[in-house]
C-alpha atoms as a PDB file:
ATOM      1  CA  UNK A   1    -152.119  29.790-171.174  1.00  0.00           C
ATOM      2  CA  UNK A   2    -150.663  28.557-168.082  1.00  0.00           C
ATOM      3  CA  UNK A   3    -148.492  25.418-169.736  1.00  0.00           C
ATOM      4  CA  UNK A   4    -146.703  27.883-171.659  1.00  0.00           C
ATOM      5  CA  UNK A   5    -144.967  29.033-168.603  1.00  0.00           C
ATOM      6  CA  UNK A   6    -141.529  30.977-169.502  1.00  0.00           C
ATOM      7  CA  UNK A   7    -138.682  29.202-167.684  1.00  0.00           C
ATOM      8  CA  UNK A   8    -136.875  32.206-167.102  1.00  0.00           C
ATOM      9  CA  UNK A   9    -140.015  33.910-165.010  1.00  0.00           C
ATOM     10  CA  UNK A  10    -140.101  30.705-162.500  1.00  0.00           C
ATOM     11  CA  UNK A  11    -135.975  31.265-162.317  1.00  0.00           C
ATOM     12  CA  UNK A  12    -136.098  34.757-161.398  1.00  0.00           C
ATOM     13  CA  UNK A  13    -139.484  34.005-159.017  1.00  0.00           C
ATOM     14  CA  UNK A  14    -137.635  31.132-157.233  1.00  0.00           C
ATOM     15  CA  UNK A  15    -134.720  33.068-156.441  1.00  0.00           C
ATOM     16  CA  UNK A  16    -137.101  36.050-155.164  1.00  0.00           C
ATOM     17  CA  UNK A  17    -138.787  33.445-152.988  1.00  0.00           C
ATOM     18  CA  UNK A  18    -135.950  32.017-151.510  1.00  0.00           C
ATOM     19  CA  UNK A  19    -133.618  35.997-150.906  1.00  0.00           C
ATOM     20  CA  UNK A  20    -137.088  37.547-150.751  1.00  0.00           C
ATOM     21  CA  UNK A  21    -135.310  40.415-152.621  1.00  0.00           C
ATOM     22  CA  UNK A  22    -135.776  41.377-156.252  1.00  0.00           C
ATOM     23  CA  UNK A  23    -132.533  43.136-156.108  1.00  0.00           C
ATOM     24  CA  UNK A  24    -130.689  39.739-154.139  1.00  0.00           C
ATOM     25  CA  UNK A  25    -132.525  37.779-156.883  1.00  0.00           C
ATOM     26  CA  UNK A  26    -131.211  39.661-159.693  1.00  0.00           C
ATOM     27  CA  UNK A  27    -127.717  39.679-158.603  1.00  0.00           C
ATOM     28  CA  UNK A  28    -127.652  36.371-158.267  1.00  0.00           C
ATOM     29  CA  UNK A  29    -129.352  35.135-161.831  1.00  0.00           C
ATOM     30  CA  UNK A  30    -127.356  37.980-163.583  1.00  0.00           C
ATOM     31  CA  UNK A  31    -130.524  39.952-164.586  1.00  0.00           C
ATOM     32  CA  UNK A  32    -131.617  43.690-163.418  1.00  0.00           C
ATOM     33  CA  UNK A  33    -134.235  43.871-160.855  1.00  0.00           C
ATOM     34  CA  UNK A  34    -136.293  45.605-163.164  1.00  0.00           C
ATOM     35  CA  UNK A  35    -136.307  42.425-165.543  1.00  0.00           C
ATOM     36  CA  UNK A  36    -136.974  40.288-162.463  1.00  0.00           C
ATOM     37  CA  UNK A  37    -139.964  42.562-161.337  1.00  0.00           C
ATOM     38  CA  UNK A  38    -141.415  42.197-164.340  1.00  0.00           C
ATOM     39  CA  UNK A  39    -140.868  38.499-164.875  1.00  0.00           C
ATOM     40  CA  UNK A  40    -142.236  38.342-161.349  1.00  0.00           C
ATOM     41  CA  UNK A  41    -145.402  40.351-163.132  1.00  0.00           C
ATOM     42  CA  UNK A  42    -145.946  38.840-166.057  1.00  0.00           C
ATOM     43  CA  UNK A  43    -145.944  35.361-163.919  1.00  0.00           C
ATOM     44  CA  UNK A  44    -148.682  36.797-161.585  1.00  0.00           C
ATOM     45  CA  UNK A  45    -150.638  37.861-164.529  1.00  0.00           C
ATOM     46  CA  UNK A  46    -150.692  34.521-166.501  1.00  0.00           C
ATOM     47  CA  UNK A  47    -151.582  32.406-163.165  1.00  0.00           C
ATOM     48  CA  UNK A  48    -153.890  35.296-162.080  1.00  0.00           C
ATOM     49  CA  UNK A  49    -152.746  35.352-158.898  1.00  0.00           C
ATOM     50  CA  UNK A  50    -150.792  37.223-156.496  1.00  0.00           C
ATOM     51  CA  UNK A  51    -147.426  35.660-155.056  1.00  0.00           C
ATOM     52  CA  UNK A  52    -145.497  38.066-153.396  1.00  0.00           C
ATOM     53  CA  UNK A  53    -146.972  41.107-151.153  1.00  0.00           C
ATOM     54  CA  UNK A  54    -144.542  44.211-151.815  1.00  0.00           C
ATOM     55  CA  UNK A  55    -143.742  46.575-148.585  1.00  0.00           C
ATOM     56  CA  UNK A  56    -142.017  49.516-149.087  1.00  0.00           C
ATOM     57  CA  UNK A  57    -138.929  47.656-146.964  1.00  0.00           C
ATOM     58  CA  UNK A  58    -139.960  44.246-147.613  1.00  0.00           C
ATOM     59  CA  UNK A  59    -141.062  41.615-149.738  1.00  0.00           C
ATOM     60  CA  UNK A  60    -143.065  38.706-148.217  1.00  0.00           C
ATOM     61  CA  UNK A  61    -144.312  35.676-149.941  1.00  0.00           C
ATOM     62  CA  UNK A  62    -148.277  35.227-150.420  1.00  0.00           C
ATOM     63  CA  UNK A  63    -149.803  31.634-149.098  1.00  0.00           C
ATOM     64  CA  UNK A  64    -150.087  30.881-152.747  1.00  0.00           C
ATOM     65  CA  UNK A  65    -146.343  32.107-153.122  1.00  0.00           C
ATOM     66  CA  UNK A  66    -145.224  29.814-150.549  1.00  0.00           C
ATOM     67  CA  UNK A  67    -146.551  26.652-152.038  1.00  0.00           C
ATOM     68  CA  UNK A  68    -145.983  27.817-155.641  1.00  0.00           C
ATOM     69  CA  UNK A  69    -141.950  28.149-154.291  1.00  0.00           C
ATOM     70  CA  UNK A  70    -141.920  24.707-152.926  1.00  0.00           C
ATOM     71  CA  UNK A  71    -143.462  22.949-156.133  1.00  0.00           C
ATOM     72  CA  UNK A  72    -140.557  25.347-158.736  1.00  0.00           C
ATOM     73  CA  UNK A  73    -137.791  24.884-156.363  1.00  0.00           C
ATOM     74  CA  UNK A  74    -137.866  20.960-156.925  1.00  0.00           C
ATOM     75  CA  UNK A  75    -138.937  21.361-160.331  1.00  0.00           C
ATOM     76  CA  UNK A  76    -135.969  23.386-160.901  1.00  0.00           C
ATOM     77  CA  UNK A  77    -133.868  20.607-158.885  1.00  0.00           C
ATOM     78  CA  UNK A  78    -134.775  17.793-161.182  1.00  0.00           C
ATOM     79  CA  UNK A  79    -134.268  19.825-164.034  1.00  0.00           C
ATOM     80  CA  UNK A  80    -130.818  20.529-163.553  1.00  0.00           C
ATOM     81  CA  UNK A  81    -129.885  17.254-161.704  1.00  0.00           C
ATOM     82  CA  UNK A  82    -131.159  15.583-164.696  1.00  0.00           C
ATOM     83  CA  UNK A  83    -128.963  18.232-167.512  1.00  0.00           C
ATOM     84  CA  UNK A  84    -125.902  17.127-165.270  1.00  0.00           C
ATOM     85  CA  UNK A  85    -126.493  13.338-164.785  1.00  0.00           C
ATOM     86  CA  UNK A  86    -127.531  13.454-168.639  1.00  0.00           C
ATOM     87  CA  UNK A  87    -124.785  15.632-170.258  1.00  0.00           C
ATOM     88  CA  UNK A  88    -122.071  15.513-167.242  1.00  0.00           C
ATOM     89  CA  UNK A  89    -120.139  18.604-165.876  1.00  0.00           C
ATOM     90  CA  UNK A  90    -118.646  20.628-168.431  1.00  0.00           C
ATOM     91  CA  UNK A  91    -115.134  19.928-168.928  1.00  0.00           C
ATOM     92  CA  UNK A  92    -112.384  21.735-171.471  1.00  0.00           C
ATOM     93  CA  UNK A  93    -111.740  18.327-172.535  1.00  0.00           C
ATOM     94  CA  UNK A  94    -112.642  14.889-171.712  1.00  0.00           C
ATOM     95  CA  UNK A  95    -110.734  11.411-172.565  1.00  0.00           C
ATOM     96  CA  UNK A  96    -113.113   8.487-173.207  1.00  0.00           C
ATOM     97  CA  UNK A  97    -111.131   4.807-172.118  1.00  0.00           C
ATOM     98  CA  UNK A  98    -112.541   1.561-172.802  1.00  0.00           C
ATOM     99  CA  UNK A  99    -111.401  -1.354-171.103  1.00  0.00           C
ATOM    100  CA  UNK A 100    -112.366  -4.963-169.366  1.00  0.00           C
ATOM    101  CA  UNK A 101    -114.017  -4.127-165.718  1.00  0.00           C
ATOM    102  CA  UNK A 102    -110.951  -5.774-164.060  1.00  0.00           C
ATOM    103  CA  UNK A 103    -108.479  -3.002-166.072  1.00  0.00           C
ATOM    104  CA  UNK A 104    -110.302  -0.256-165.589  1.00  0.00           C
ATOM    105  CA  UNK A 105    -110.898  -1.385-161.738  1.00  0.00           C
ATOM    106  CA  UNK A 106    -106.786  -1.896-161.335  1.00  0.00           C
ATOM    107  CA  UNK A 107    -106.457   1.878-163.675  1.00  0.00           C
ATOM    108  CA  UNK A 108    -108.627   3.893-161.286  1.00  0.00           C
ATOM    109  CA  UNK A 109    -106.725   3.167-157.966  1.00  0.00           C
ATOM    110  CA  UNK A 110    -103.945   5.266-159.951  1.00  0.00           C
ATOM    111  CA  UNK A 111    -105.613   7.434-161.633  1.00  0.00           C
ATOM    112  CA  UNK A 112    -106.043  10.379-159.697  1.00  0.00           C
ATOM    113  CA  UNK A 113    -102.476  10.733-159.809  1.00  0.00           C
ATOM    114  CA  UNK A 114    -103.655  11.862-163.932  1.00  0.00           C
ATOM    115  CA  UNK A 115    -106.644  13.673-162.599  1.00  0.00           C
ATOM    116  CA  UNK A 116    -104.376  16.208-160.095  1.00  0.00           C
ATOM    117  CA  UNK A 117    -102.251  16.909-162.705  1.00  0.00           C
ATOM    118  CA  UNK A 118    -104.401  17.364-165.502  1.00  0.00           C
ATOM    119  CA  UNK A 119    -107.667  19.776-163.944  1.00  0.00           C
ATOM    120  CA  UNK A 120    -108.791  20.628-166.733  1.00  0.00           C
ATOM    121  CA  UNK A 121    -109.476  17.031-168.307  1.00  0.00           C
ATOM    122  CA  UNK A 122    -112.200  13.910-167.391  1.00  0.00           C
ATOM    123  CA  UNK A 123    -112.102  11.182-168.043  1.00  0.00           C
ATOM    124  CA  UNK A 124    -115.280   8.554-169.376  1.00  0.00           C
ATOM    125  CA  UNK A 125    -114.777   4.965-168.415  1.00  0.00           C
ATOM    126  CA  UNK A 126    -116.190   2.481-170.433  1.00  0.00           C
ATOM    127  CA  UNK A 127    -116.106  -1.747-170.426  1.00  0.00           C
ATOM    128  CA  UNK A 128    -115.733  -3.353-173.061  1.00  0.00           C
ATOM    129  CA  UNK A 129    -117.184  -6.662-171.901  1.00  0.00           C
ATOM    130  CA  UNK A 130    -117.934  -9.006-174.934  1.00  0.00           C
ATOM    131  CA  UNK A 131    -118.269  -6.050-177.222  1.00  0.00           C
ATOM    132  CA  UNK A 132    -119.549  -6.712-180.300  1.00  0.00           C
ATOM    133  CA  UNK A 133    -118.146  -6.310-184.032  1.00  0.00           C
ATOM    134  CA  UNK A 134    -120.908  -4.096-184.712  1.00  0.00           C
ATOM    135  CA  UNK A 135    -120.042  -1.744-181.755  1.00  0.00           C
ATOM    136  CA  UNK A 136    -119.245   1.727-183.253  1.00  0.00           C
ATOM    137  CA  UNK A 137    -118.733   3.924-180.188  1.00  0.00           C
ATOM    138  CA  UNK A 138    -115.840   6.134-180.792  1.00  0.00           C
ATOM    139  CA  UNK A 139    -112.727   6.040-178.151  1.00  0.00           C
ATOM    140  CA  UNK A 140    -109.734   7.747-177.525  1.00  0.00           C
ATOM    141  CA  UNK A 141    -107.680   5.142-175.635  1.00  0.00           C
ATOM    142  CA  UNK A 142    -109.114   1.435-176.575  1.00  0.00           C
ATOM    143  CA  UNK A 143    -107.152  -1.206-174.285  1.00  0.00           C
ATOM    144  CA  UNK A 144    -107.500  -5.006-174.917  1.00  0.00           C
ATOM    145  CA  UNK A 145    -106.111  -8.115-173.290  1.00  0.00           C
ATOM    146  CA  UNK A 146    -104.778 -10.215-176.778  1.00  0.00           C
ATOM    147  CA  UNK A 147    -102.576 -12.927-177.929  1.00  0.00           C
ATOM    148  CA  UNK A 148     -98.819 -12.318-177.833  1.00  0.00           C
ATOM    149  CA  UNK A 149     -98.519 -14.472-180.521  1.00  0.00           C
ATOM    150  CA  UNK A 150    -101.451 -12.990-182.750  1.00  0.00           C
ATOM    151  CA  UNK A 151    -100.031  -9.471-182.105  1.00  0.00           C
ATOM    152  CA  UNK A 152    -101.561  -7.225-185.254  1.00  0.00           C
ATOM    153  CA  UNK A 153     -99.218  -4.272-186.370  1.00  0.00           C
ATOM    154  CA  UNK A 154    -102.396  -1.845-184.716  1.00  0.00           C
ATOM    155  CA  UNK A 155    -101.418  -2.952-180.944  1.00  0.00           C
ATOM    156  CA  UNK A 156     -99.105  -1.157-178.992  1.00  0.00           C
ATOM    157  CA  UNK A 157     -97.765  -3.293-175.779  1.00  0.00           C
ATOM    158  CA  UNK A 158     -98.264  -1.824-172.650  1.00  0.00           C
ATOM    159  CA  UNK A 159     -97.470  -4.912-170.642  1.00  0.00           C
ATOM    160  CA  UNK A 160     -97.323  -8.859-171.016  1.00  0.00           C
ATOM    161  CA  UNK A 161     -99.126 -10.530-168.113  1.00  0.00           C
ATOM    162  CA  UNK A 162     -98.647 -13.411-165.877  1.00  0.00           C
ATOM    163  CA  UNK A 163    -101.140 -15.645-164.111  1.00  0.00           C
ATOM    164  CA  UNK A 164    -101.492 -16.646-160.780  1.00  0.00           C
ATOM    165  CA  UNK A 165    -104.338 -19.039-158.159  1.00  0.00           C
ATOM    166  CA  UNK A 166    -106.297 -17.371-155.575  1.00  0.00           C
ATOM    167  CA  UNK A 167    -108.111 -18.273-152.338  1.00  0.00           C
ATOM    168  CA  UNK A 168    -110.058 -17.000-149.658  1.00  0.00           C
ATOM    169  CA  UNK A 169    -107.805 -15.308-147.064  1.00  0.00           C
ATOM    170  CA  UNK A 170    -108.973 -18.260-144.558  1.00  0.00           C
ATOM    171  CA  UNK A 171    -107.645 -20.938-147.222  1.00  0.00           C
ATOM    172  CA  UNK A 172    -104.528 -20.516-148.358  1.00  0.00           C
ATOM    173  CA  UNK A 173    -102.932 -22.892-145.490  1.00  0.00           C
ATOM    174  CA  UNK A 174    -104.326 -25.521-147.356  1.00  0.00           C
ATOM    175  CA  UNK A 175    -102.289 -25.093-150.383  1.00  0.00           C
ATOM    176  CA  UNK A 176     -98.793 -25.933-150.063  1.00  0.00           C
ATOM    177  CA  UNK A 177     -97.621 -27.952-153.654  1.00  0.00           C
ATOM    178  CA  UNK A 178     -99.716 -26.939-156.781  1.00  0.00           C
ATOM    179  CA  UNK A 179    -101.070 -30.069-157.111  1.00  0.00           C
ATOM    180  CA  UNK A 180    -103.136 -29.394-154.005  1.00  0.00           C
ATOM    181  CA  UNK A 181    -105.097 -26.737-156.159  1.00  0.00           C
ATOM    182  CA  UNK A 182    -107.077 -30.221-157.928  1.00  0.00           C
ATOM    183  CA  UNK A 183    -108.543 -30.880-154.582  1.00  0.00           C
ATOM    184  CA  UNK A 184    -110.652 -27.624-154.530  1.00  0.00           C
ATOM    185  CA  UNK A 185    -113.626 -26.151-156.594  1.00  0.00           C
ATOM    186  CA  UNK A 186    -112.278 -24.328-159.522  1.00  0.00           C
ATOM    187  CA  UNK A 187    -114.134 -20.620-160.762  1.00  0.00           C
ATOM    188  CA  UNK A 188    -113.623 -20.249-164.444  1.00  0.00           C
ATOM    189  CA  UNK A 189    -113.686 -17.103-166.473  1.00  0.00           C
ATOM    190  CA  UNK A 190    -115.206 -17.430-169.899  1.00  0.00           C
ATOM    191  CA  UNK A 191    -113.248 -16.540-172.556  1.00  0.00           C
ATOM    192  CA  UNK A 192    -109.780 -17.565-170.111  1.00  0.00           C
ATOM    193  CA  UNK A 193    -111.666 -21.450-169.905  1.00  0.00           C
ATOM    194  CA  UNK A 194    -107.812 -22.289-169.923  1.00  0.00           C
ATOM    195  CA  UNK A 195    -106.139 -20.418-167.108  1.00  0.00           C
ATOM    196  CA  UNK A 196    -105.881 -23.590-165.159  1.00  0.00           C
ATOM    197  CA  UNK A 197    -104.983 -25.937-167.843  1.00  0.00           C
ATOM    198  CA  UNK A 198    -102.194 -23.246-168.444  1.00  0.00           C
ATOM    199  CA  UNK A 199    -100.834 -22.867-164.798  1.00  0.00           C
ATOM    200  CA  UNK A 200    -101.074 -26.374-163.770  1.00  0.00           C
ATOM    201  CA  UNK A 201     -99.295 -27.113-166.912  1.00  0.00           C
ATOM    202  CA  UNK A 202     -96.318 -25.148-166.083  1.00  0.00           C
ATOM    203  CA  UNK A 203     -95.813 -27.816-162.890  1.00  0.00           C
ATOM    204  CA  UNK A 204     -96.528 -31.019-165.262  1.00  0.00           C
ATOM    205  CA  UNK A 205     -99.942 -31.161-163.792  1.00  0.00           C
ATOM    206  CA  UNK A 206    -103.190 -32.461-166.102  1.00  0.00           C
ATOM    207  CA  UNK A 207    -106.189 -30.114-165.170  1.00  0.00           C
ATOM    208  CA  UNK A 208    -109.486 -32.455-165.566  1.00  0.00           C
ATOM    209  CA  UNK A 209    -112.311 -30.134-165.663  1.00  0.00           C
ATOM    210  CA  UNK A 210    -115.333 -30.365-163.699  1.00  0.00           C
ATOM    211  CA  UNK A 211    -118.868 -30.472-164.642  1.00  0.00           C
ATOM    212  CA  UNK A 212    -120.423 -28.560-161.179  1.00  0.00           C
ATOM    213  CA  UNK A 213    -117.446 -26.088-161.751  1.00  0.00           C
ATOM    214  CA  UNK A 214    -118.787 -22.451-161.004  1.00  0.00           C
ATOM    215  CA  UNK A 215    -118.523 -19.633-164.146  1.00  0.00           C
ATOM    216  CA  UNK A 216    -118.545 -15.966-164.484  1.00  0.00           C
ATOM    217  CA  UNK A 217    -117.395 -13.969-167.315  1.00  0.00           C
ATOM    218  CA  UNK A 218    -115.325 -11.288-165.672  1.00  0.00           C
ATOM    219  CA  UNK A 219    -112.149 -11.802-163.356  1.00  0.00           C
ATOM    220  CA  UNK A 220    -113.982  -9.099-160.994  1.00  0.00           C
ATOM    221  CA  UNK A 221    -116.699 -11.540-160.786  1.00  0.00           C
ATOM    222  CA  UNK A 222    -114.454 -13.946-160.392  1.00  0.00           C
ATOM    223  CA  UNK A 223    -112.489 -12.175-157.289  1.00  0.00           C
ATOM    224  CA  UNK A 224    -115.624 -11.620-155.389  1.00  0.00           C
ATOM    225  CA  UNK A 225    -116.671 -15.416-155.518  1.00  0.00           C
ATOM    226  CA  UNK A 226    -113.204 -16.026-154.505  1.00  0.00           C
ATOM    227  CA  UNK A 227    -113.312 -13.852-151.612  1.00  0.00           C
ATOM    228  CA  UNK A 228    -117.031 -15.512-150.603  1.00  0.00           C
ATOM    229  CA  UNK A 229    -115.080 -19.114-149.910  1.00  0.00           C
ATOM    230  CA  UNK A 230    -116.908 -20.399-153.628  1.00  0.00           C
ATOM    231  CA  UNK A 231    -113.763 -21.676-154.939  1.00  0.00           C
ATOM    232  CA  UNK A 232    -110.672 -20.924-156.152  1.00  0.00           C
ATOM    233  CA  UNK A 233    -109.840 -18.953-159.262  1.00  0.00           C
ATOM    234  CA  UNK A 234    -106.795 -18.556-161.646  1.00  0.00           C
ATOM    235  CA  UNK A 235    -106.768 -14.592-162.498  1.00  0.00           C
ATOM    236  CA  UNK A 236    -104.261 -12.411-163.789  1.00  0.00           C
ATOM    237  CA  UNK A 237    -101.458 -11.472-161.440  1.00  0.00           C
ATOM    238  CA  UNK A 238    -101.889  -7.383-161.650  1.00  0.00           C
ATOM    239  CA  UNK A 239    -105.652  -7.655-160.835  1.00  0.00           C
ATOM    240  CA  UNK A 240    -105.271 -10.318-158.041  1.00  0.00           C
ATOM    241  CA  UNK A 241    -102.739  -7.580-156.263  1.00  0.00           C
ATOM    242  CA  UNK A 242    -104.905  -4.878-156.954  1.00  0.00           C
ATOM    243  CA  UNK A 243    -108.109  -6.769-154.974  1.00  0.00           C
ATOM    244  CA  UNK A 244    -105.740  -7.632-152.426  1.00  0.00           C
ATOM    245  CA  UNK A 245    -104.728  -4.016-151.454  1.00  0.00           C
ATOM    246  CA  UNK A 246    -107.977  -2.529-151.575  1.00  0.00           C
ATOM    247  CA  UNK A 247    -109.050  -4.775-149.298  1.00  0.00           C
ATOM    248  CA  UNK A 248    -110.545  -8.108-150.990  1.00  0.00           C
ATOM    249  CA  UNK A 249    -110.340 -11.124-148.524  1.00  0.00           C
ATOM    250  CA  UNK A 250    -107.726 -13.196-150.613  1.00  0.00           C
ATOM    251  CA  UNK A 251    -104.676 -14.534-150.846  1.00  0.00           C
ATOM    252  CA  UNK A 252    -102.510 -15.653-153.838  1.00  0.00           C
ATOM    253  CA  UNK A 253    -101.490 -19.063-153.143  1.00  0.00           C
ATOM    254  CA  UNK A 254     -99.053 -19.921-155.924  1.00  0.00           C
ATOM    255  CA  UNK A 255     -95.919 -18.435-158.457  1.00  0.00           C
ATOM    256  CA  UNK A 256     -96.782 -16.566-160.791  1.00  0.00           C
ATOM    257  CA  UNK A 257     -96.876 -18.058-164.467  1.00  0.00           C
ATOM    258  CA  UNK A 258     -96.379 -17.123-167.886  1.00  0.00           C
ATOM    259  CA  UNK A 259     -99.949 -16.166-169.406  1.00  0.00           C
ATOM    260  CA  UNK A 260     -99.167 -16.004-173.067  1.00  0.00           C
ATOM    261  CA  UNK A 261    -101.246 -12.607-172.987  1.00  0.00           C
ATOM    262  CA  UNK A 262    -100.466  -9.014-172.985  1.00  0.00           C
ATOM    263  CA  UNK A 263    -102.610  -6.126-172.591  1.00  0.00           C
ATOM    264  CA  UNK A 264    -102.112  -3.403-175.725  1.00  0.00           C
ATOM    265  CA  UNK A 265    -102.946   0.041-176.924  1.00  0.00           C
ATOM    266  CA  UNK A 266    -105.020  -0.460-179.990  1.00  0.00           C
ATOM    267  CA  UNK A 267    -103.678   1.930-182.912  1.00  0.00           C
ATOM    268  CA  UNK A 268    -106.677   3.629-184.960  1.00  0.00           C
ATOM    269  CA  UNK A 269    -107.278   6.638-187.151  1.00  0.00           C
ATOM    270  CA  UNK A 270    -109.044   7.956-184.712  1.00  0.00           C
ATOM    271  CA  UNK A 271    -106.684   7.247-182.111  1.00  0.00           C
ATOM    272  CA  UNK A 272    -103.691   8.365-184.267  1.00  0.00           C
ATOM    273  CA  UNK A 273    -105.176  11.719-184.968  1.00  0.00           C
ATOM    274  CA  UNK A 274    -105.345  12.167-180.952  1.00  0.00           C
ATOM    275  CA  UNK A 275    -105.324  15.449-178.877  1.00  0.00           C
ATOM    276  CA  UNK A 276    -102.406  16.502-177.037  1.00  0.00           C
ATOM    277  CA  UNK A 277    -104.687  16.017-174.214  1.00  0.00           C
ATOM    278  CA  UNK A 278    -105.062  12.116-175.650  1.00  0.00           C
ATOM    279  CA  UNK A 279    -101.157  11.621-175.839  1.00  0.00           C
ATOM    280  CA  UNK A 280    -100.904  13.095-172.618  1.00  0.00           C
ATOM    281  CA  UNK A 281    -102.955  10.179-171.004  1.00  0.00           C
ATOM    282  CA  UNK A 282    -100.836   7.495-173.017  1.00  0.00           C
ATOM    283  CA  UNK A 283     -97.814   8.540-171.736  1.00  0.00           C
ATOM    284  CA  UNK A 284     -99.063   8.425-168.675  1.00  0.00           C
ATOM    285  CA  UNK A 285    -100.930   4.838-169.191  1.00  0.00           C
ATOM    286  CA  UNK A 286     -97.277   3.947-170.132  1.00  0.00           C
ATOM    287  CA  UNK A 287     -95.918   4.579-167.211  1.00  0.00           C
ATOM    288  CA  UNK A 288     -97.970   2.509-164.662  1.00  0.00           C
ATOM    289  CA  UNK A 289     -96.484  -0.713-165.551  1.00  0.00           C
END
């Protein structure tokens, strides 16, 4: 029956099509050209029809073999695009890191410094944008932006944070006392609702929020509206410099300011029974602060 095709006859006939050699073909697929002629048979026989004409110093492709090849070649394609978009490259050993979309922005301009001295590990990225209690998916490094005050014995600092306003590049000569930050559209990020209750406090300054005020719920978001001329924002200090060197059109326009949050290393039993590999990468995540 022709659906039950075998997958290994269209291998060895595609790469006979394409080297129009059995013996080419069978080098390449790591098979003897004897299995490869008779895959190349038994494939004829169960379409009943012939692709290839034999010489005795050649091997040419029929006009059914050469639109047969074109139809398995990007069969063939797909199938093993798919394998690798589904199931990645193979790797000895891979690190999975979840993280906000700001962090894990501001981790991968440094982390090929990790990747060129550890080949033989990858590493999965994952956000963990409002993640929910019921979210099971096993990581080996879990960062999270908490509470200095609410520490739990489970977090591990890697680095308290401070806080500062951004504007579009073209904006920033407009601000030259903090209170001249009230006279411009504010971009809150939900879940930080207070950033500029907190920074204007630090100058004695009463933030009144605004009804039209624009929200997002990610500082990258936030950044990119900032860098459209939608507003101003109040972001985290180590993101804000990160945007600005890869090339975001903003400026900070202000000192930076105590945040009251720090971003930690969350301790769990599946984090504590880590890889060497896993350890490797903390150290490392140690050291870019």
């Amino acid at each position: 029956m022709r659906e039950n095709l075998n997958l290994n006859w269209l291998r060895s006939f595609e790469a006979a099509a394409r080297l129009l050699s059995f013996t080419a073909a069978s080098r390449e697929i790591g098979l003897t050209q004897t299995a490869v002629s008779q895959h190349i048979k038994a494939l004829e026989i169960q379409l009943d029809a012939k692709l290839f004409l034999r010489r005795p110093k050649s091997l040419q492709l029929t006009d059914a073999g050469k639109a047969y090849q074109l139809t398995v070649r990007e069969a063939l394609d797909i199938l093993d695009m798919s394998t690798t978009g589904l199931f990645g490259p193979r790797q000895t050993r891979t690190i999975t890191v979840r993280a906000s979309m700001a962090f894990i922005i501001w981790l991968s301009a440094r982390l090929n410094d990790f990747m060129l001295s550890h080949p033989d590990t990858g590493v999965k990225m994952v956000t963990s944008i409002w993640k929910s209690p019921s979210d099971q998916q096993l990581v080996d490094v879990d960062i999270i932006l908490a509470s200095q005050e609410s520490a739990r014995p489970d977090l591990q600092l890697l680095s308290a944070e401070m806080i500062v306003p951004i504007c579009d590049i073209g904006s920033g000569q407009a601000i030259h006392l903090p209170d001249d930050l009230l006279r411009h559209s504010p971009i809150h990020i939900m879940g930080f609702d207070d950033h500029w209750a907190r920074y204007l406090s630090a100058y004695g300054l009463k933030y009144e929020s605004s009804a039209g005020r624009l929200i997002t719920d990610t500082s990258t978001a936030a950044i990119e509206m900032v860098a459209a001329g939608l507003g101003y924002a109040v972001v985290i200090e180590r993101f804000a410099r990160q945007a600005i060197q890869s090339g975001q059109k903003i400026r900070i326009v202000g000192e930076p300011k105590e945040f009251g949050h720090a971003h930690y290393l969350v301790q769990t039993e599946h984090r504590d029974a880590a890889q060497t590999h896993v350890k490797e990468f903390e150290a490392w995540l140690g050291h870019q602060f």
